[in-house]
N, C-alpha and C. Protein backbone atom coordinates (compact mmCIF):
# COMPACT_ATOMS: atom_id res chain seq x y z
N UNK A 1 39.24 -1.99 28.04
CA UNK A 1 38.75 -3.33 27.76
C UNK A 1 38.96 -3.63 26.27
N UNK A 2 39.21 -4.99 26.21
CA UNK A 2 39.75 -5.51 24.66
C UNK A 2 38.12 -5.95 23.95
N UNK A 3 37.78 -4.99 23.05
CA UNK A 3 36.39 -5.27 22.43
C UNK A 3 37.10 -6.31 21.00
N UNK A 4 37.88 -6.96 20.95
CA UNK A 4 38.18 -7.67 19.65
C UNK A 4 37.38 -8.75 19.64
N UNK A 5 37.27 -9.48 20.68
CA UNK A 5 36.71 -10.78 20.96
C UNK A 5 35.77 -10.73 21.54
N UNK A 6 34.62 -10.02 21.70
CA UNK A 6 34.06 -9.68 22.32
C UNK A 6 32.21 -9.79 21.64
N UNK A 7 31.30 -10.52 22.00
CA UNK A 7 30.13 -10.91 21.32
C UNK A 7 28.90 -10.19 22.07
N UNK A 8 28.00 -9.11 21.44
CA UNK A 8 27.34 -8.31 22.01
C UNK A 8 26.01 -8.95 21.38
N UNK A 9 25.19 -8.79 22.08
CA UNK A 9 23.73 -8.87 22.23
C UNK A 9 22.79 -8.34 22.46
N UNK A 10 21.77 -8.69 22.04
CA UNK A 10 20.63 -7.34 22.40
C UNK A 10 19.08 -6.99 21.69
N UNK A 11 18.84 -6.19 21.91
CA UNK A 11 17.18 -5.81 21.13
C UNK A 11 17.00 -4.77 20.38
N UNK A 12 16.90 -4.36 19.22
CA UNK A 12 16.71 -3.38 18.29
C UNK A 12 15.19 -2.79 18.52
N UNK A 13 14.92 -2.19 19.30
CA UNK A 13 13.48 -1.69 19.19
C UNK A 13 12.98 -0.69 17.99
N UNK A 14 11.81 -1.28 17.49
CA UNK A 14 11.35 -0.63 16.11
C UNK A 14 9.94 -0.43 16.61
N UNK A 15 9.08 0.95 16.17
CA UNK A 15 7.62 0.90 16.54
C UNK A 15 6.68 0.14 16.31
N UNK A 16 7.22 -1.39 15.20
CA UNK A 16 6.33 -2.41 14.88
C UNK A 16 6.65 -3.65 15.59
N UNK A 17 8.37 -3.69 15.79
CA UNK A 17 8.92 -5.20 16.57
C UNK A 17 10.06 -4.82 16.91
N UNK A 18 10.15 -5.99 17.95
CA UNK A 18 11.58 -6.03 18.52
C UNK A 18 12.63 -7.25 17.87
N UNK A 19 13.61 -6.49 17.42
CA UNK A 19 14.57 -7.66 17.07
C UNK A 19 15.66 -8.28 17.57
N UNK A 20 16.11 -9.24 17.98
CA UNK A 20 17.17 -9.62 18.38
C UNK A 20 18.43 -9.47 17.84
N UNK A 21 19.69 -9.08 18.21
CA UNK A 21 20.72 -8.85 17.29
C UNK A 21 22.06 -9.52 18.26
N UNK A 22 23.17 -9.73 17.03
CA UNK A 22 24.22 -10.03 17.43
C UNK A 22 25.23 -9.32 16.94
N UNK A 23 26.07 -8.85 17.25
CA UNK A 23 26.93 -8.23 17.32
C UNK A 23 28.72 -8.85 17.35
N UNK A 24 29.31 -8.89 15.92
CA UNK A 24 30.68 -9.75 16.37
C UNK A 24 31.69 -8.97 16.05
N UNK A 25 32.61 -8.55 16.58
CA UNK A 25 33.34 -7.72 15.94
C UNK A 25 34.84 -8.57 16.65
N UNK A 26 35.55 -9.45 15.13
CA UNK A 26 36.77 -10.09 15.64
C UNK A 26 37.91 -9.89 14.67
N UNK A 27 38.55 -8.51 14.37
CA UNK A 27 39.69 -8.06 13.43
C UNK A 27 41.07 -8.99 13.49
N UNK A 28 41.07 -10.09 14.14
CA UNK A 28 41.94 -10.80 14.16
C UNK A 28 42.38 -11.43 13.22
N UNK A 29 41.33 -12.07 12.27
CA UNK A 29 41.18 -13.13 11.53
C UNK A 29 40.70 -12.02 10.04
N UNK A 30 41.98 -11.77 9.68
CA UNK A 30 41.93 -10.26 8.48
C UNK A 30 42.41 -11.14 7.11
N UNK A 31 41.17 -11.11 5.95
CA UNK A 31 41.74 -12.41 5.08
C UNK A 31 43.81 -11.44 4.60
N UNK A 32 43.26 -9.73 4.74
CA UNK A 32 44.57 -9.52 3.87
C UNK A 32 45.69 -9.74 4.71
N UNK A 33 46.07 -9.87 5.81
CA UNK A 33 47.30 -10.36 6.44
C UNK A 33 48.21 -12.04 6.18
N UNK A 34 47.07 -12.79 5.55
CA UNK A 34 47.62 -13.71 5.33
C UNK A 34 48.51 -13.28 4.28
N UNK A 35 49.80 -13.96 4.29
CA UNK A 35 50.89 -13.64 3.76
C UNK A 35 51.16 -14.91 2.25
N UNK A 36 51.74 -14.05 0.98
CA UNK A 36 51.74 -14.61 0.23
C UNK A 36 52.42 -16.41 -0.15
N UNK A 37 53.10 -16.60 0.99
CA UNK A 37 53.88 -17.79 0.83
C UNK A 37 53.34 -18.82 2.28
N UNK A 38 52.33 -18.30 2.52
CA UNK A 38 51.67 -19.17 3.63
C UNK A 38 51.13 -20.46 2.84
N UNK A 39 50.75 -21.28 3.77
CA UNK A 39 50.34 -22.53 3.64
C UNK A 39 49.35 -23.04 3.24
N UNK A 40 48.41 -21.55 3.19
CA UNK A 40 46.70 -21.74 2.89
C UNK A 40 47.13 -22.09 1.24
N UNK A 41 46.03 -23.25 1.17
CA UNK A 41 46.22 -23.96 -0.18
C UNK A 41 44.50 -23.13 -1.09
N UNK A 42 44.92 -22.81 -1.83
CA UNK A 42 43.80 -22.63 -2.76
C UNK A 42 43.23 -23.01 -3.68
N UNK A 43 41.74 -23.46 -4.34
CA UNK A 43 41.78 -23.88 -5.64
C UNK A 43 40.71 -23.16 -6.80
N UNK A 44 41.14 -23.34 -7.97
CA UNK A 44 40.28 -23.05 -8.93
C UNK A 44 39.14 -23.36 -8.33
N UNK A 45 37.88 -22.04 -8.35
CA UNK A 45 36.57 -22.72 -8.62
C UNK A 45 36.14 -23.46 -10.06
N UNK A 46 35.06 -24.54 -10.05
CA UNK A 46 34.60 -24.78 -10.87
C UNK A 46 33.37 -24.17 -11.68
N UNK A 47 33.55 -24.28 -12.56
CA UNK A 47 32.19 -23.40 -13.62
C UNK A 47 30.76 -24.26 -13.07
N UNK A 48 29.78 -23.08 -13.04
CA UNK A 48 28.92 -23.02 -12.35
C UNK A 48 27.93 -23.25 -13.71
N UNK A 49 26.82 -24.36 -13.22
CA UNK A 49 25.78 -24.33 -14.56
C UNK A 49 25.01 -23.30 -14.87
N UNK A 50 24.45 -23.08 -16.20
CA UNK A 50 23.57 -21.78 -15.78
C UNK A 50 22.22 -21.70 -15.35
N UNK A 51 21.82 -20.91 -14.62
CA UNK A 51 20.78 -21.14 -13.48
C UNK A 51 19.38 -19.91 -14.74
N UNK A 52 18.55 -20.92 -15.50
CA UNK A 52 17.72 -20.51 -16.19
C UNK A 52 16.98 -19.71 -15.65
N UNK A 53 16.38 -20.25 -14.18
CA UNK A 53 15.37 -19.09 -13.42
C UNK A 53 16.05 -18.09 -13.23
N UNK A 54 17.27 -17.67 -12.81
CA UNK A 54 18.03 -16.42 -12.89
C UNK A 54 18.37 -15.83 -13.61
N UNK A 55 18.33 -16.06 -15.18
CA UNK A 55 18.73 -15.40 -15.66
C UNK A 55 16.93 -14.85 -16.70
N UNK A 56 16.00 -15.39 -16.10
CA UNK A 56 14.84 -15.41 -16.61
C UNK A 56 14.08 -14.06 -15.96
N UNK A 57 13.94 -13.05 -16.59
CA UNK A 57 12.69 -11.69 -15.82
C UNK A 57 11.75 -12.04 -16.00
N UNK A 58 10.60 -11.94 -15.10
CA UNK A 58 9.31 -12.30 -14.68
C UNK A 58 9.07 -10.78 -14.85
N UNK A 59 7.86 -10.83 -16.14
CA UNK A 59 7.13 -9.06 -15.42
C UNK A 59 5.89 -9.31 -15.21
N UNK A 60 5.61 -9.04 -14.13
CA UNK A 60 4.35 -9.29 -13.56
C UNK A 60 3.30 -8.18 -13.71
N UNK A 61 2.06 -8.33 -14.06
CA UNK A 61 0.73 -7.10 -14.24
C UNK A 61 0.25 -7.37 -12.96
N UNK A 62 -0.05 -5.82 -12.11
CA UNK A 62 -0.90 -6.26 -11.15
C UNK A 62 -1.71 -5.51 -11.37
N UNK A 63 -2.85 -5.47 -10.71
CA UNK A 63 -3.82 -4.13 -10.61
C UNK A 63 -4.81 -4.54 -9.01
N UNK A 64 -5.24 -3.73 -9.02
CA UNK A 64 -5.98 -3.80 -7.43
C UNK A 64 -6.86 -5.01 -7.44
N UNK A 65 -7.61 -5.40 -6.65
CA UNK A 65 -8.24 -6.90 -6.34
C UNK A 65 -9.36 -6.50 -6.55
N UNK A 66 -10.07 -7.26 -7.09
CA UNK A 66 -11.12 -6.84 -7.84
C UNK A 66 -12.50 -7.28 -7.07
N UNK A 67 -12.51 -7.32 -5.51
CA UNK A 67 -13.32 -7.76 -4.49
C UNK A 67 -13.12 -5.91 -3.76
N UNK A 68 -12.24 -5.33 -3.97
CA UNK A 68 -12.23 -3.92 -3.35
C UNK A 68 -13.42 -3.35 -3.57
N UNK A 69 -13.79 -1.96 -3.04
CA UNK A 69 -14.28 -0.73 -3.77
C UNK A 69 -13.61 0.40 -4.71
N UNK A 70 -14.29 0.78 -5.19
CA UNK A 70 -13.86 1.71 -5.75
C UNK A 70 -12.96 3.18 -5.40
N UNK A 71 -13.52 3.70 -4.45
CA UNK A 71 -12.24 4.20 -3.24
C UNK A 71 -10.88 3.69 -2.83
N UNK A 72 -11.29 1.95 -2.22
CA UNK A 72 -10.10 1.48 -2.46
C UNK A 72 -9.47 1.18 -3.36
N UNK A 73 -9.60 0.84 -4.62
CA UNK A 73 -9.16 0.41 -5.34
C UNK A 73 -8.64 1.71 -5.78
N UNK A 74 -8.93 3.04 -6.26
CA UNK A 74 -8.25 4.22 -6.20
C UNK A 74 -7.17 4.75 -5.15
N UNK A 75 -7.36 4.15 -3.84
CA UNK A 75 -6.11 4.43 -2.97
C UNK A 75 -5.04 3.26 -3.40
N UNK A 76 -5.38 2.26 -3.76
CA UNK A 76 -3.96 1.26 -4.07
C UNK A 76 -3.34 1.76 -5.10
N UNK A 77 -4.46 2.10 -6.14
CA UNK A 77 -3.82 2.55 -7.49
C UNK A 77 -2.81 4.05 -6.83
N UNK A 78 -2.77 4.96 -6.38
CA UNK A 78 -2.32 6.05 -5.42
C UNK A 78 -1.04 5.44 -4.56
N UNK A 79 -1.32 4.24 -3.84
CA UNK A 79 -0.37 3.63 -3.14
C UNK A 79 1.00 3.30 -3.73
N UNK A 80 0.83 2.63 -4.41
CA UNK A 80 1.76 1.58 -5.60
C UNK A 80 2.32 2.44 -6.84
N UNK A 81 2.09 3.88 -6.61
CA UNK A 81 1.91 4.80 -8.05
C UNK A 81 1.77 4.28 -9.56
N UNK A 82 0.39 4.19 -9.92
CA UNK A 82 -0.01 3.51 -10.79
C UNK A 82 -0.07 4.34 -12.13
N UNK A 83 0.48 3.97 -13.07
CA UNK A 83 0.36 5.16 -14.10
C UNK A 83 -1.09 4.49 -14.75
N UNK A 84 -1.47 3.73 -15.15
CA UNK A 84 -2.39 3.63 -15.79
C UNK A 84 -3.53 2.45 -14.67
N UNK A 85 -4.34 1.36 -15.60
CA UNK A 85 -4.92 0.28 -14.79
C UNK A 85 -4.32 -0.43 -14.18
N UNK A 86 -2.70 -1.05 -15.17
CA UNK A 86 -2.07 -2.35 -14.58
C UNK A 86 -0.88 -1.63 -14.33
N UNK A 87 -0.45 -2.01 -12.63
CA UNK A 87 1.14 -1.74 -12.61
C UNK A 87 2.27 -3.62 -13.03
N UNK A 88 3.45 -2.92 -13.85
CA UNK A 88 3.79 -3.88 -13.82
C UNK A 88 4.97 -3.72 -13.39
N UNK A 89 5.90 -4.85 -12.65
CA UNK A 89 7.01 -4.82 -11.64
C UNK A 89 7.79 -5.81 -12.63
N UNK A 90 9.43 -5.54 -12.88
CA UNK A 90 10.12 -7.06 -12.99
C UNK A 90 11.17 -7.59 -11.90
N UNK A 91 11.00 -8.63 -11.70
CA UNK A 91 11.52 -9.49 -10.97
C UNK A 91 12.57 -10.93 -11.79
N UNK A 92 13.55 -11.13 -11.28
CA UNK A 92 14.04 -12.42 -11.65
C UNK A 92 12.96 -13.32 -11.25
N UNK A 93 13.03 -14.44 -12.00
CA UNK A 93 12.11 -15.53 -12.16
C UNK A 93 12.64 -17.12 -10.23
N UNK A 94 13.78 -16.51 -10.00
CA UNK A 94 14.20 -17.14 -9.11
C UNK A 94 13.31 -16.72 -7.98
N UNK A 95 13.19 -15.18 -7.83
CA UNK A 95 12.46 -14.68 -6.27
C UNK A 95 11.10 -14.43 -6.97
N UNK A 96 11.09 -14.70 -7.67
CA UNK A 96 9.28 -14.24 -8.13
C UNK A 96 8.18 -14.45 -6.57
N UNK A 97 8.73 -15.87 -6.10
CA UNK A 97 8.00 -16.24 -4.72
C UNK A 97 7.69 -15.07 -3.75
N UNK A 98 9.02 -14.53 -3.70
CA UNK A 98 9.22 -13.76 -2.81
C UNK A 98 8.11 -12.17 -3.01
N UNK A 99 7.82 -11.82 -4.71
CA UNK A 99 7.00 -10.79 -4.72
C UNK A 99 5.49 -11.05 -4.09
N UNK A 100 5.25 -12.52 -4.88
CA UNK A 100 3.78 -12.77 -4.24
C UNK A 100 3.63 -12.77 -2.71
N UNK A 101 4.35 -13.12 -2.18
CA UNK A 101 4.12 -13.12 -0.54
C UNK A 101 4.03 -12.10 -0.10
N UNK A 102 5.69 -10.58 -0.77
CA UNK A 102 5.20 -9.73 0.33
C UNK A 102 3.91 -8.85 -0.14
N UNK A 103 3.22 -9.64 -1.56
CA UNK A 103 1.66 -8.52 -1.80
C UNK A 103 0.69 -9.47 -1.36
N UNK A 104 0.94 -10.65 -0.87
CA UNK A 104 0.13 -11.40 -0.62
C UNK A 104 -0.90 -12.33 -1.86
N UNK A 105 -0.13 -12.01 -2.67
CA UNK A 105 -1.30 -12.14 -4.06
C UNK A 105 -1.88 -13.70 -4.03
N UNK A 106 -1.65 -14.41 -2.94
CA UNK A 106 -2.14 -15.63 -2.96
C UNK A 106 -3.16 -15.98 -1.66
N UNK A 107 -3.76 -14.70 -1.45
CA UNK A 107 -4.85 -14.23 -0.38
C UNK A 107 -5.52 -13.67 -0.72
N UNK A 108 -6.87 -14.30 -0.50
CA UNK A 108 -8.41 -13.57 -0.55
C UNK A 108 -8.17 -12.01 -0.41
N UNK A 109 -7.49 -11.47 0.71
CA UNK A 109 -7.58 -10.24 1.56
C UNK A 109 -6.23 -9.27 0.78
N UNK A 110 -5.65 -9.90 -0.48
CA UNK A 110 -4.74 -9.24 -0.89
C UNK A 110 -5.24 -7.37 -1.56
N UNK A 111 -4.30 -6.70 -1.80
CA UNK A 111 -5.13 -5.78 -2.27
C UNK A 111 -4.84 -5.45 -3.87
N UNK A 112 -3.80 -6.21 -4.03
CA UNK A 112 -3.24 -6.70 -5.75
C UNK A 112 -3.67 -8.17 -6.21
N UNK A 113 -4.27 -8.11 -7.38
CA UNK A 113 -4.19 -8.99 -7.87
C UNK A 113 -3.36 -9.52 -9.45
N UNK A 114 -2.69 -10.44 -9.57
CA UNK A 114 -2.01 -10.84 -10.55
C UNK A 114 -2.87 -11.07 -11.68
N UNK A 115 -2.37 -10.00 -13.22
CA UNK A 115 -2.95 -10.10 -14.15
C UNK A 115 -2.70 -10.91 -15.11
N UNK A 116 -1.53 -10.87 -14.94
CA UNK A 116 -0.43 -12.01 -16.10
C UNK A 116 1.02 -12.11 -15.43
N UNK A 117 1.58 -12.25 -16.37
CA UNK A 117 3.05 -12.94 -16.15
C UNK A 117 3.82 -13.10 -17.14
N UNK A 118 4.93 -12.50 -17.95
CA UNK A 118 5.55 -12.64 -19.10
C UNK A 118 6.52 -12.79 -18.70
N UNK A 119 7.23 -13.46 -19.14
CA UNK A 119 9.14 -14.45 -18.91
C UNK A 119 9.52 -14.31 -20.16
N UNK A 120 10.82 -13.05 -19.79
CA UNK A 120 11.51 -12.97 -20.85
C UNK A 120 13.21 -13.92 -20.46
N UNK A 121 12.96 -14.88 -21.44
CA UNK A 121 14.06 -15.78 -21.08
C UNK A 121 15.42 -14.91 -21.64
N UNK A 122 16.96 -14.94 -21.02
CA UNK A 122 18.29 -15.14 -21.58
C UNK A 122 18.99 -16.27 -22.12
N UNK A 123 19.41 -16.58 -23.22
CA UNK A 123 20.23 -17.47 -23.52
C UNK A 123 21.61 -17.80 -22.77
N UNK A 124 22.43 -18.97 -22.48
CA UNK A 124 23.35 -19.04 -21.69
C UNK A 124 24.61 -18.42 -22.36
N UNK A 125 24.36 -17.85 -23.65
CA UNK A 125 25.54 -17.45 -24.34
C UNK A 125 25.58 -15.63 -24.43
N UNK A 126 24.00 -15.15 -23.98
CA UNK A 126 24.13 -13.57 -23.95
C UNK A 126 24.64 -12.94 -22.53
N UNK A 127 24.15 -11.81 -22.69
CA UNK A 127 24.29 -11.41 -21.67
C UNK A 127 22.93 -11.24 -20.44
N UNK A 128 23.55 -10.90 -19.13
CA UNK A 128 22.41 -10.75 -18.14
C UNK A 128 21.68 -9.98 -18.23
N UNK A 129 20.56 -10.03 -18.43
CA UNK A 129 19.71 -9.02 -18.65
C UNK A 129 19.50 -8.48 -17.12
């Protein structure tokens, strides 16, 4: 059987969820076979502005939520390997969103809470930090 064209489906079972998956496998369409005097027309990209939140690190202080106990608040500090009171993480300033959600830090029931927040900006003329 010819698996080139061929679109598989299915369920990834994990002990927390099941995922749906797709499966494409089509070697037909190989960018390196196109041949140098073909017809495909190409063009310069254009310069891209610079994207300040990306090039901006967010370091974030967390330390345990201060509604815990003291037990807990010693197992997060244990969890998260905390060298001292505050752990701090950096993040680009673009997904910063993305840290608070997966600690929840914008929930009563979180077990981190956000201490601060320092943004160390790049200029568009250095380099990426």
């Amino acid at each position: 059987m010819d698996y080139a064209n061929t679109v598989w489906f299915g369920w990834l079972a994990h002990p927390c969820a099941r995922l749906p998956f797709q499966a494409w496998r089509i070697p037909r369409h190989v960018p390196e076979r196109i041949a140098s005097g073909s017809s495909l027309k190409t063009r310069k990209l254009e310069e891209l502005p610079f994207d300040r939140d990306w090039h901006t690190i967010a370091r974030i202080s967390l330390r345990p939520h201060r509604n815990l106990s003291q037990e807990q608040a010693a197992a997060v500090r244990r969890e998260y390997a905390f060298d001292g009171d505050v752990l701090v993480v950096e993040t680009r300033k673009a997904i910063e969103l993305y840290a608070d959600r997966r600690w929840n830090l914008d929930r009563d029931e979180a077990r981190l809470e956000r201490v601060g927040t320092e943004y160390i900006e790049a200029r568009p003329d250095s380099e990426t930090p």
